[in-house]
PDB file of N, CA and C in Angstrom:
ATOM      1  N   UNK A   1       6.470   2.710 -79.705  1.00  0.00           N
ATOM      2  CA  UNK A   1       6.912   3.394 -80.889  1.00  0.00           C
ATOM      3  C   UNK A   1       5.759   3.432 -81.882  1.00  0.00           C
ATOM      4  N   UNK A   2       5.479   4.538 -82.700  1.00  0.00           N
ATOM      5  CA  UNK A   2       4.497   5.102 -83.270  1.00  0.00           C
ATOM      6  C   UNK A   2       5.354   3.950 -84.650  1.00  0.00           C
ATOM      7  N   UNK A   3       4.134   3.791 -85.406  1.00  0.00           N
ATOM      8  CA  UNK A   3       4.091   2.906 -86.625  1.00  0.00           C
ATOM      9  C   UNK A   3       3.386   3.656 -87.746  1.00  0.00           C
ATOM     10  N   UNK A   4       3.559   3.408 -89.423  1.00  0.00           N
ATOM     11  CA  UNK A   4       2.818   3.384 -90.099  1.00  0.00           C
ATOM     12  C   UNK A   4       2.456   2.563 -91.359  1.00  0.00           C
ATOM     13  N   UNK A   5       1.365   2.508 -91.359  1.00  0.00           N
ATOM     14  CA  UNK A   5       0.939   1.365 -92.338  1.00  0.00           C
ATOM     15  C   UNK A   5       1.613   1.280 -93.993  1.00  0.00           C
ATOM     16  N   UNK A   6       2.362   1.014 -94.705  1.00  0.00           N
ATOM     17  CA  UNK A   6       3.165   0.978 -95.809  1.00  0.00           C
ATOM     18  C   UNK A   6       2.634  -0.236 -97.112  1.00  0.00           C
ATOM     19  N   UNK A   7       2.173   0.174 -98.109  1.00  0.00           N
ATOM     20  CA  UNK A   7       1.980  -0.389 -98.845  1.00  0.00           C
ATOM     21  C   UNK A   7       3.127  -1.894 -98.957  1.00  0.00           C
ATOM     22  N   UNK A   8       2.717  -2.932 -99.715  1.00  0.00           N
ATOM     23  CA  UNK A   8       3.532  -4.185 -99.652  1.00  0.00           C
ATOM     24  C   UNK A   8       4.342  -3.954-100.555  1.00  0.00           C
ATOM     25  N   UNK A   9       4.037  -3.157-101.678  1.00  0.00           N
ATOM     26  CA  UNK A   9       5.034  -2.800-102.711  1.00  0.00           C
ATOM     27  C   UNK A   9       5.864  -2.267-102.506  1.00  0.00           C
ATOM     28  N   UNK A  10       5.885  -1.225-101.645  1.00  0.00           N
ATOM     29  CA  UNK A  10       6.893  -0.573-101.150  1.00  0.00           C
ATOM     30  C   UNK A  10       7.839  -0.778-100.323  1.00  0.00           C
ATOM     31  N   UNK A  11       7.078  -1.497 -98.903  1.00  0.00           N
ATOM     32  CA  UNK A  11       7.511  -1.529 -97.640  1.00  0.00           C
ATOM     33  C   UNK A  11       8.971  -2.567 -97.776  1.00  0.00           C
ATOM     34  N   UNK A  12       8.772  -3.702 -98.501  1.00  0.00           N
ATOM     35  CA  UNK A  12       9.983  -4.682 -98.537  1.00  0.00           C
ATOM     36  C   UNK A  12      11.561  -4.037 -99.106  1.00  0.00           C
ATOM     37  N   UNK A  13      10.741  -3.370-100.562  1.00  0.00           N
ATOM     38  CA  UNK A  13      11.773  -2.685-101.007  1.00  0.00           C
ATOM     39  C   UNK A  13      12.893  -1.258-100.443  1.00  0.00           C
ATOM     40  N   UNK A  14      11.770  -0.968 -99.828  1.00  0.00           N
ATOM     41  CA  UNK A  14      12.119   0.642 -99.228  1.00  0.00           C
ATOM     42  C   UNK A  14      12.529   0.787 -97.833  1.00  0.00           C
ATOM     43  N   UNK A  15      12.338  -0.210 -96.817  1.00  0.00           N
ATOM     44  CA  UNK A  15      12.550  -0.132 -94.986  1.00  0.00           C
ATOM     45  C   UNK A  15      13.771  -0.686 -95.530  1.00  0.00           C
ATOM     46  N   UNK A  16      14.520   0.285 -94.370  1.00  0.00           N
ATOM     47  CA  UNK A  16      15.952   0.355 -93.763  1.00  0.00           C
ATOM     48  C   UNK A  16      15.748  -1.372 -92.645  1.00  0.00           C
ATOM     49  N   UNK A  17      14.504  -1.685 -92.327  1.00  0.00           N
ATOM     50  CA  UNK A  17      14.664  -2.803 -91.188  1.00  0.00           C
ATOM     51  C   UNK A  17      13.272  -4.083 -91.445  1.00  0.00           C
ATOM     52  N   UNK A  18      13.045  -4.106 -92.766  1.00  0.00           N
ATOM     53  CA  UNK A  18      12.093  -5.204 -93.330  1.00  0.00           C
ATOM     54  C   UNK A  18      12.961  -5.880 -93.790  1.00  0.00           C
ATOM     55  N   UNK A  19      12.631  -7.289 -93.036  1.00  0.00           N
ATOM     56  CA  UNK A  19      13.015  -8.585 -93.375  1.00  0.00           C
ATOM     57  C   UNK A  19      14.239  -9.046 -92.633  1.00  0.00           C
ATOM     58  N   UNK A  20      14.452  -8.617 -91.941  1.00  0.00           N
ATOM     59  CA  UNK A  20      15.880  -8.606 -90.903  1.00  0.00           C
ATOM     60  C   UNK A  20      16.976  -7.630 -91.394  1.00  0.00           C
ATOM     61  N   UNK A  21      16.149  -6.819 -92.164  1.00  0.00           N
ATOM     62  CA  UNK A  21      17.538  -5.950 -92.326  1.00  0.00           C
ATOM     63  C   UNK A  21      17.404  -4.971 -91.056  1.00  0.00           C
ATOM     64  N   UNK A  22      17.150  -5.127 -90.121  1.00  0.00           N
ATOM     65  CA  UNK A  22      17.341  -4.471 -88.696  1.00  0.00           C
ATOM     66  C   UNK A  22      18.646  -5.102 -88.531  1.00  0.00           C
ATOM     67  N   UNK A  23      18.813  -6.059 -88.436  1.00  0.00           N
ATOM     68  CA  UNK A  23      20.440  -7.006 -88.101  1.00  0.00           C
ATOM     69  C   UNK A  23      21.672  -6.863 -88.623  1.00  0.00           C
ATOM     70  N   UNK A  24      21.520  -5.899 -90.215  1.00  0.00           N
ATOM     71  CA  UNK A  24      22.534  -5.351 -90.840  1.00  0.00           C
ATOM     72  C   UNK A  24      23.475  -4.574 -89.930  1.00  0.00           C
ATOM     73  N   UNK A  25      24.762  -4.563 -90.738  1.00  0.00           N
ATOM     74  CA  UNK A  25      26.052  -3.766 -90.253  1.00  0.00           C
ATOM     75  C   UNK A  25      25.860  -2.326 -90.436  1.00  0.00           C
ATOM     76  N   UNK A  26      25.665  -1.230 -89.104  1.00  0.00           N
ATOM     77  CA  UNK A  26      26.312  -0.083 -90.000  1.00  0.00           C
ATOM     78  C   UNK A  26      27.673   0.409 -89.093  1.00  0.00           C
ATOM     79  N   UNK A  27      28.322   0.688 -90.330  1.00  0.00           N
ATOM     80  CA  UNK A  27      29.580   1.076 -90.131  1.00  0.00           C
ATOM     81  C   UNK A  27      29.310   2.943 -89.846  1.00  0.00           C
ATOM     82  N   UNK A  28      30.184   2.532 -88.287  1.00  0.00           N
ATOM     83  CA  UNK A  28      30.828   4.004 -87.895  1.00  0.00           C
ATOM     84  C   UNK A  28      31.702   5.144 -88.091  1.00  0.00           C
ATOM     85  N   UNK A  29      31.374   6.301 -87.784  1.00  0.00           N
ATOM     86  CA  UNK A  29      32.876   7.513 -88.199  1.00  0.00           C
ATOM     87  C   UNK A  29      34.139   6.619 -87.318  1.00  0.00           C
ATOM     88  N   UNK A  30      33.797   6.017 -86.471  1.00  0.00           N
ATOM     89  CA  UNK A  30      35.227   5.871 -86.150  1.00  0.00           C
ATOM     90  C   UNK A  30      35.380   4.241 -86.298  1.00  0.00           C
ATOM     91  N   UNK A  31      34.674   3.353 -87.535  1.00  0.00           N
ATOM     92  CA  UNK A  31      35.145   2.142 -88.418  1.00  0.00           C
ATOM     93  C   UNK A  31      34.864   1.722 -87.342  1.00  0.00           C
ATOM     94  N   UNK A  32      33.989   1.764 -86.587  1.00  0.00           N
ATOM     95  CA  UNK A  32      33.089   0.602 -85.517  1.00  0.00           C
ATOM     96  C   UNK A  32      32.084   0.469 -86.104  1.00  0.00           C
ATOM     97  N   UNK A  33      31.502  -0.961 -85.628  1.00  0.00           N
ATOM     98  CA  UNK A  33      30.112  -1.441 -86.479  1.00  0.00           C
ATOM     99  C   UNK A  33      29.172  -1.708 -85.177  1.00  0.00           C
ATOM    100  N   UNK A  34      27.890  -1.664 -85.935  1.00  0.00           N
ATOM    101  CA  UNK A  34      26.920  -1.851 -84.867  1.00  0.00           C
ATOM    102  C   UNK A  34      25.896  -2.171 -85.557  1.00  0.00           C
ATOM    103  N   UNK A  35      24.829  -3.575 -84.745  1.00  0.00           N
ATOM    104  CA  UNK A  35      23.755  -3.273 -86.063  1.00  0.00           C
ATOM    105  C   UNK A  35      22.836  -2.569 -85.961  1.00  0.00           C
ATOM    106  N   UNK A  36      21.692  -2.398 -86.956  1.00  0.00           N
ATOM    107  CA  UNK A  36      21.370  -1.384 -87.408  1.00  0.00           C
ATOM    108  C   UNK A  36      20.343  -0.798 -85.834  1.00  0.00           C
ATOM    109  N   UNK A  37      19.611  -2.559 -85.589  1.00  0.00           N
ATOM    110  CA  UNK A  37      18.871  -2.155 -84.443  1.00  0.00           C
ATOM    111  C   UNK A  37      19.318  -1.345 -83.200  1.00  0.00           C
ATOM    112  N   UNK A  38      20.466  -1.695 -82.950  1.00  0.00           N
ATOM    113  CA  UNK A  38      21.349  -1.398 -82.145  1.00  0.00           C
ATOM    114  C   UNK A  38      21.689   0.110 -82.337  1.00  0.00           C
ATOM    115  N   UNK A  39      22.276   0.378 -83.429  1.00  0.00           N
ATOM    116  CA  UNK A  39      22.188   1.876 -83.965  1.00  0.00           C
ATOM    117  C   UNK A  39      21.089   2.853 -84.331  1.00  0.00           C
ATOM    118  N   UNK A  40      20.032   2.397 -84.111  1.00  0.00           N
ATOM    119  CA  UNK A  40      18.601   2.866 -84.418  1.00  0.00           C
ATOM    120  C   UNK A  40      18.367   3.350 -82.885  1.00  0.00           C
ATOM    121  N   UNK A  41      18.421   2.059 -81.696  1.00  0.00           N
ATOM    122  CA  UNK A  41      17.903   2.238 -80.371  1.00  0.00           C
ATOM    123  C   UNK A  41      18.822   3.901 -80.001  1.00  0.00           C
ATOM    124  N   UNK A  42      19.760   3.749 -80.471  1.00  0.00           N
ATOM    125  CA  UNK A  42      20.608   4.742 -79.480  1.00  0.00           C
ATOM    126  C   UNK A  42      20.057   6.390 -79.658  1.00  0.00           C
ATOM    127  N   UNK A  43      19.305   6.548 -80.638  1.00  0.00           N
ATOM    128  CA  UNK A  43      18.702   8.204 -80.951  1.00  0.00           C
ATOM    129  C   UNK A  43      17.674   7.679 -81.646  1.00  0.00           C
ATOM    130  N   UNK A  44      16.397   7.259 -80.987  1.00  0.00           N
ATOM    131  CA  UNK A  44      15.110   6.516 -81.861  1.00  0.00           C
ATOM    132  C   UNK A  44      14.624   8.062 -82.956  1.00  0.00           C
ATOM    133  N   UNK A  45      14.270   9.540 -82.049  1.00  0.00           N
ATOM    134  CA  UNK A  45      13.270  10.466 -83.363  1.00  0.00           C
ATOM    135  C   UNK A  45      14.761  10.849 -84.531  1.00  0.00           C
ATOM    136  N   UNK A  46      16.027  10.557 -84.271  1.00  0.00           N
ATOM    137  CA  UNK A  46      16.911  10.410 -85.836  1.00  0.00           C
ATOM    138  C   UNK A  46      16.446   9.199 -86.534  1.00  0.00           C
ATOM    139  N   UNK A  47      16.504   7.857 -85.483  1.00  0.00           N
ATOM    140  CA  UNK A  47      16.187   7.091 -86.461  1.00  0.00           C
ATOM    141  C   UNK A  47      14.619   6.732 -87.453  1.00  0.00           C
ATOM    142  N   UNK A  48      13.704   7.248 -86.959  1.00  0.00           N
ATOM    143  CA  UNK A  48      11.985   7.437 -86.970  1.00  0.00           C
ATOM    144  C   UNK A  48      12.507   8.584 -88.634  1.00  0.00           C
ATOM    145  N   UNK A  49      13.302   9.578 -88.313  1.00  0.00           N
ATOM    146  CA  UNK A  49      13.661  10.552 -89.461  1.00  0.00           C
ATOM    147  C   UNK A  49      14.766   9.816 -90.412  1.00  0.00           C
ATOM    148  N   UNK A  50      15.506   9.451 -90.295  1.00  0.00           N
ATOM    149  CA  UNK A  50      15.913   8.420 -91.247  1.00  0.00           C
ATOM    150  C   UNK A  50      15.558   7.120 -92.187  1.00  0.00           C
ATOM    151  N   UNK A  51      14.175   6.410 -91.551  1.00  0.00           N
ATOM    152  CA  UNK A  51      14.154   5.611 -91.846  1.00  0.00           C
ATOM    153  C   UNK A  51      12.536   6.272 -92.569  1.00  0.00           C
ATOM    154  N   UNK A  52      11.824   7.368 -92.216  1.00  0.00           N
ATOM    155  CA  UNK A  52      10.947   7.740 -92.878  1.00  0.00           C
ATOM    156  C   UNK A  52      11.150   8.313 -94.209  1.00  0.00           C
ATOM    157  N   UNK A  53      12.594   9.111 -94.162  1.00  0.00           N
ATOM    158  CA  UNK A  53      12.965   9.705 -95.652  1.00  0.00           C
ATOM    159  C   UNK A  53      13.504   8.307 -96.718  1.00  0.00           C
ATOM    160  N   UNK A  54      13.510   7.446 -96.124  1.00  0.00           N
ATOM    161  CA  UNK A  54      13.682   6.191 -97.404  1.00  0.00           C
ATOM    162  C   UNK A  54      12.422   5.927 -97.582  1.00  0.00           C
ATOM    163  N   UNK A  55      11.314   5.877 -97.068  1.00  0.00           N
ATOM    164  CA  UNK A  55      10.407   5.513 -97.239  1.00  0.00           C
ATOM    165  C   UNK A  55       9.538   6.497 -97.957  1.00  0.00           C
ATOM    166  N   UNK A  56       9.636   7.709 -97.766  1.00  0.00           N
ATOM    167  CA  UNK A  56       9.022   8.593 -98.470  1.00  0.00           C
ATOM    168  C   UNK A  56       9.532   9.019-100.076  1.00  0.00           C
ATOM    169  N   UNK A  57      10.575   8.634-100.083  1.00  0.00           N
ATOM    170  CA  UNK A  57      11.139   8.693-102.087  1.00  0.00           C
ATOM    171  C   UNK A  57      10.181   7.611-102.259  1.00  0.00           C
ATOM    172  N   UNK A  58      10.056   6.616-101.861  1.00  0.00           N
ATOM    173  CA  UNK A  58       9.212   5.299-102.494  1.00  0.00           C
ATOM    174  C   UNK A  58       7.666   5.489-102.505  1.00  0.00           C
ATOM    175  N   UNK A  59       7.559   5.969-101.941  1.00  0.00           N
ATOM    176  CA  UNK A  59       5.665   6.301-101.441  1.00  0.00           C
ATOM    177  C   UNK A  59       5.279   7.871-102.629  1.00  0.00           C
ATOM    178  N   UNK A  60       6.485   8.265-102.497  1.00  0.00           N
ATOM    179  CA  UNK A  60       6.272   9.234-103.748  1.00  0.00           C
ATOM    180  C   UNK A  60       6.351   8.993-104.844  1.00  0.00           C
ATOM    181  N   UNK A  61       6.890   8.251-105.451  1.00  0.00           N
ATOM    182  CA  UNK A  61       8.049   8.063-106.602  1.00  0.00           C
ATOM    183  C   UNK A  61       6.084   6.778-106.728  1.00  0.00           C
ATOM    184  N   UNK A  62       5.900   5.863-106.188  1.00  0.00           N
ATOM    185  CA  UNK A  62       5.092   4.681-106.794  1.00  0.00           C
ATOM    186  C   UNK A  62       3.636   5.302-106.518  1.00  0.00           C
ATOM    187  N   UNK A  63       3.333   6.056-105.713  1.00  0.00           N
ATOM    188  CA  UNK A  63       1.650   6.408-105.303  1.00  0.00           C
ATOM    189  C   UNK A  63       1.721   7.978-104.878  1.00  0.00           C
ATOM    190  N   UNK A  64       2.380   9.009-105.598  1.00  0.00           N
ATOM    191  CA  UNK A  64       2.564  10.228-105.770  1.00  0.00           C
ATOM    192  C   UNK A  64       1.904  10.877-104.227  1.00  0.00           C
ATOM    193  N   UNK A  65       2.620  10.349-103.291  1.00  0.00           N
ATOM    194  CA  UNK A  65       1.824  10.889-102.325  1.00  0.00           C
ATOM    195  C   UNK A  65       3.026  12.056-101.965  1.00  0.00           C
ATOM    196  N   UNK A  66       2.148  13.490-101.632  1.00  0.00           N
ATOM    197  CA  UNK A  66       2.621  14.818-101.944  1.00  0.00           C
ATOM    198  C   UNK A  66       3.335  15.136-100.604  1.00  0.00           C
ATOM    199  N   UNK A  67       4.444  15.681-100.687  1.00  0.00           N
ATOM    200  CA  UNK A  67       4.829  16.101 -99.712  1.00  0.00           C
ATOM    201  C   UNK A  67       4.334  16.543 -98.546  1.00  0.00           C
ATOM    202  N   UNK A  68       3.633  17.494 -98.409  1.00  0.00           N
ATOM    203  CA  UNK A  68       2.642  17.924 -97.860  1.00  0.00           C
ATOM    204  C   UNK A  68       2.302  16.663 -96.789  1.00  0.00           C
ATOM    205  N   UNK A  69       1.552  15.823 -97.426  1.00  0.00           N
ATOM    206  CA  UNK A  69       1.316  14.438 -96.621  1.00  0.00           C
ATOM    207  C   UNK A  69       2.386  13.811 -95.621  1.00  0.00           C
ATOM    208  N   UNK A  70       3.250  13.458 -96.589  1.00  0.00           N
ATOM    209  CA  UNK A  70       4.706  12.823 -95.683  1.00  0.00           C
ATOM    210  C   UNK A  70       4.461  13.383 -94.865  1.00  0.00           C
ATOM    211  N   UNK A  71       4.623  14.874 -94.517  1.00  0.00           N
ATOM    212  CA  UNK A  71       5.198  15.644 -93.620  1.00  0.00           C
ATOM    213  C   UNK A  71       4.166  15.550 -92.371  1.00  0.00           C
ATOM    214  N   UNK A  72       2.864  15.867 -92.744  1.00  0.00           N
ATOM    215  CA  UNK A  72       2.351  15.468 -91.788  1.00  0.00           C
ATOM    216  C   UNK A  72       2.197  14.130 -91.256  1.00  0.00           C
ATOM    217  N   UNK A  73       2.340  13.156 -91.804  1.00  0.00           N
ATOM    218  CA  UNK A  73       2.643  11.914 -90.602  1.00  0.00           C
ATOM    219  C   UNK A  73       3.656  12.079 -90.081  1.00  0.00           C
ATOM    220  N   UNK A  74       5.071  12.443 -90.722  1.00  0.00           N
ATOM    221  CA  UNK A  74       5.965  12.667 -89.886  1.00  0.00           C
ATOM    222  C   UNK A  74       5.887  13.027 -88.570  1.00  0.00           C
ATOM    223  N   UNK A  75       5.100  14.238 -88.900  1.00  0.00           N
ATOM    224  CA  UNK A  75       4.600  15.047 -87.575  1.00  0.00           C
ATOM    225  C   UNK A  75       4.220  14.474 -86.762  1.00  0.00           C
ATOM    226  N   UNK A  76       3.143  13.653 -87.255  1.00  0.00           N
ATOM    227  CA  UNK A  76       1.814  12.623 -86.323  1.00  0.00           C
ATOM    228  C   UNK A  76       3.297  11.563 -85.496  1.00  0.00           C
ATOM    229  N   UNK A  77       3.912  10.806 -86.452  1.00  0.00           N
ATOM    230  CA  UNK A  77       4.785   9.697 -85.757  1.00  0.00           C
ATOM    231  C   UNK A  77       5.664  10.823 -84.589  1.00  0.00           C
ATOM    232  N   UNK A  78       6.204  11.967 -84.740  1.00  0.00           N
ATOM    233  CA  UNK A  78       6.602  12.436 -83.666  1.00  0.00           C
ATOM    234  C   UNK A  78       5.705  12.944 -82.433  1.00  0.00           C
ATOM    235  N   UNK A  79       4.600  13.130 -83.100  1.00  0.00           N
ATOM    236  CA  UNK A  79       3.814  13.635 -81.589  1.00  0.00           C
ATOM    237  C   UNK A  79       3.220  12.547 -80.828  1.00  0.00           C
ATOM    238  N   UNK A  80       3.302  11.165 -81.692  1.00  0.00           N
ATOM    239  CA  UNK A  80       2.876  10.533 -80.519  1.00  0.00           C
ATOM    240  C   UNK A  80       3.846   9.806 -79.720  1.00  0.00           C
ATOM    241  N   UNK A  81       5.158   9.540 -80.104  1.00  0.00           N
ATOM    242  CA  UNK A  81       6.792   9.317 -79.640  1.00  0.00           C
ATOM    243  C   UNK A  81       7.216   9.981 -78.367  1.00  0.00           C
ATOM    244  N   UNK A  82       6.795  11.323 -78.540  1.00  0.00           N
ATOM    245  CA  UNK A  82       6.670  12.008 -77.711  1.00  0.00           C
ATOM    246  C   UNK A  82       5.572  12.014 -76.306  1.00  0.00           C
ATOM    247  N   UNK A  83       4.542  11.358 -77.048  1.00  0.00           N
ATOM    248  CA  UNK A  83       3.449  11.579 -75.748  1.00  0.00           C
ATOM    249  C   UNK A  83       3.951  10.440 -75.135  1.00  0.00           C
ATOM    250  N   UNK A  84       4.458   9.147 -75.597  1.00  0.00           N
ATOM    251  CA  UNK A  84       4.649   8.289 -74.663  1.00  0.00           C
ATOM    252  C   UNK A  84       5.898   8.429 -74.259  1.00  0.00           C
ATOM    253  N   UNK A  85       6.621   9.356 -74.051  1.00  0.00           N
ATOM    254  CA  UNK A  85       7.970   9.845 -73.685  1.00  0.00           C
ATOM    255  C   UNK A  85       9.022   9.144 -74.463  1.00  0.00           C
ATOM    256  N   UNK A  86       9.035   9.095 -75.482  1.00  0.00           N
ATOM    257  CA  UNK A  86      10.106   7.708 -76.427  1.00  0.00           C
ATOM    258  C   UNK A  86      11.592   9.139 -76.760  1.00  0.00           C
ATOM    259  N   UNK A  87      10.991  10.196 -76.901  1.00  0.00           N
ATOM    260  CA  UNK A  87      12.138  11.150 -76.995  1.00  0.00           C
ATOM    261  C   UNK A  87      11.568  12.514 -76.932  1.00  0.00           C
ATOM    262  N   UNK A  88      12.369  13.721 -76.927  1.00  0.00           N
ATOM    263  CA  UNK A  88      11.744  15.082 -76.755  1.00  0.00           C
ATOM    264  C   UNK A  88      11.068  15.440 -78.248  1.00  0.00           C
TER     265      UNK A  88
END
């Protein structure tokens, strides 16, 4: 799985899965729970897109980094997800 490097200011406050919050509850449409890791594994490029748009209000909002940017790592974290076959 493709990674990216996150400021310390940010990264604690802003990841959906820093600090064991991978182990958190999320609750299902049909009031089943699963944790988060668990719910992450099952569709990794939703979860890679979910867990990048929390991270990108914060990376914007503290070090004005421009959309434009996000988007292309986005890109980058999917094309290399992809090269190692992690999803289409």
């Amino acid at each position: 799985m493709a990674s990216v490097a996150i400021p310390k200011s940010v990264h604690p406050k802003c990841s959906e899965t820093y600090g064991g919050k991978n182990n958190s509850w999320v609750e299902l449409e049909d009031d089943t729970k699963l944790r988060r890791k668990e719910y992450d594994g099952q569709d990794l490029k939703e979860a890679v897109e979910r867990n990048w748009e929390v991270e990108r209000r914060c990376l914007k909002a503290e070090y004005n980094v421009s959309d434009e940017k996000l988007d292309e790592v986005l890109a980058e974290l999917h094309r290399l997800n992809r090269e190692e076959g992690l999803y289409q």
